[in-house]
Protein backbone atom coordinates (compact mmCIF):
# COMPACT_ATOMS: atom_id res chain seq x y z
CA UNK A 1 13.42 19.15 -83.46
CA UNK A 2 12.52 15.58 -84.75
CA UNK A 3 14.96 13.93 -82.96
CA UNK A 4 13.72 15.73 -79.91
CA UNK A 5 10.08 14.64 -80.16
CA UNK A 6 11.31 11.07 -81.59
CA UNK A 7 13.50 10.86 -78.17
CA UNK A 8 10.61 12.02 -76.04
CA UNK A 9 8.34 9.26 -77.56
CA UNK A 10 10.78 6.52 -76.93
CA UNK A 11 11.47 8.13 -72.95
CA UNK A 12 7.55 7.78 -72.49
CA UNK A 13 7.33 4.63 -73.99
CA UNK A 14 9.89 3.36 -71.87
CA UNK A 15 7.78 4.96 -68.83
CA UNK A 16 4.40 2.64 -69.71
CA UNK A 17 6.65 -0.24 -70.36
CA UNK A 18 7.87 0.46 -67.03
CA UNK A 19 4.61 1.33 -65.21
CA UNK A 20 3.22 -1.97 -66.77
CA UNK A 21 5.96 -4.05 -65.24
CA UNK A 22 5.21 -2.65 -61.99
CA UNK A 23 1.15 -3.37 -62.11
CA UNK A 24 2.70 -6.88 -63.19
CA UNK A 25 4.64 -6.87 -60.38
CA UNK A 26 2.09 -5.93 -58.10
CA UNK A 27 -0.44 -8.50 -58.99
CA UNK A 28 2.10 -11.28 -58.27
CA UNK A 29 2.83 -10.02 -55.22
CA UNK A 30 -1.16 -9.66 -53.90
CA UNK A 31 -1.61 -13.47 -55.44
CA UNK A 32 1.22 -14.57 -53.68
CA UNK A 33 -0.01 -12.93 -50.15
CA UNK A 34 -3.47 -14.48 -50.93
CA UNK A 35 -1.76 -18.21 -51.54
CA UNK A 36 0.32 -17.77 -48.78
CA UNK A 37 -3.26 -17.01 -46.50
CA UNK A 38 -5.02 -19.51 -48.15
CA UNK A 39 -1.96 -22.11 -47.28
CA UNK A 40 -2.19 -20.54 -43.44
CA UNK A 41 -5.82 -20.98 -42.93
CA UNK A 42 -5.84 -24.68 -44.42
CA UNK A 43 -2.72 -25.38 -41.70
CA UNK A 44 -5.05 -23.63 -38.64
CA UNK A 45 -7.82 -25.60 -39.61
CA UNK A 46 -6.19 -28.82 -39.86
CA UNK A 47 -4.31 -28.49 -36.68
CA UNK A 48 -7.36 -27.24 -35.21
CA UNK A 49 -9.39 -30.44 -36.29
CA UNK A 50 -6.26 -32.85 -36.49
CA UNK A 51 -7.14 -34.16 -32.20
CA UNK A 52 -11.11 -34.34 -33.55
CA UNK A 53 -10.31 -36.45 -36.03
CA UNK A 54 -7.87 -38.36 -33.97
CA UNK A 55 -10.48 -38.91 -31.67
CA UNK A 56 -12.92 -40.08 -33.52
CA UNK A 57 -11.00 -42.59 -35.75
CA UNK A 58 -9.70 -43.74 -32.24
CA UNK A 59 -13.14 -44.31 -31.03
CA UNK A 60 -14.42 -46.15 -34.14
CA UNK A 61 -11.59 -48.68 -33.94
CA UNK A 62 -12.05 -49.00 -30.17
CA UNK A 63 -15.64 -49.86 -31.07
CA UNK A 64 -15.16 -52.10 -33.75
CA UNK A 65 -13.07 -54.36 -32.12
C-alpha cells in the first residue's frame, strides 16, 4: 500500500513538473509573437516614413547648396 501511494506521489509530481513546463512553454511562445509584432510594426513604420525622410534630407541638401 506504501509503495502505491509513494508511486502515486511521484506520477503527480511528474504531472506539475510537466504542467509547469508547458506554462513555461507558453510564455515563450506569447513573448516571441509579441517580439516578432513589435519587429513588424518598427519595419511598416520605417518603410512607411523611409520616402519622407528621403525627401526631406533631399530637400535640405538641395537647399544648402
Amino acid at each position: 500500500m506504501l509503495k502505491l501511494l509513494v508511486n502515486t506521489s511521484e506520477w503527480v509530481h511528474g504531472l506539475k513538473e510537466r504542467a509547469k513546463k508547458d506554462i513555461e512553454g507558453a510564455s515563450l511562445i506569447e513573448y516571441s509573437l509579441l517580439i516578432a509584432l513589435i519587429a513588424a510594426a518598427t519595419i511598416a513604420l520605417i518603410v512607411s516614413i523611409g520616402g519622407k525622410v528621403t525627401t526631406a534630407w533631399t530637400n535640405l541638401n538641395n537647399n544648402w547648396n
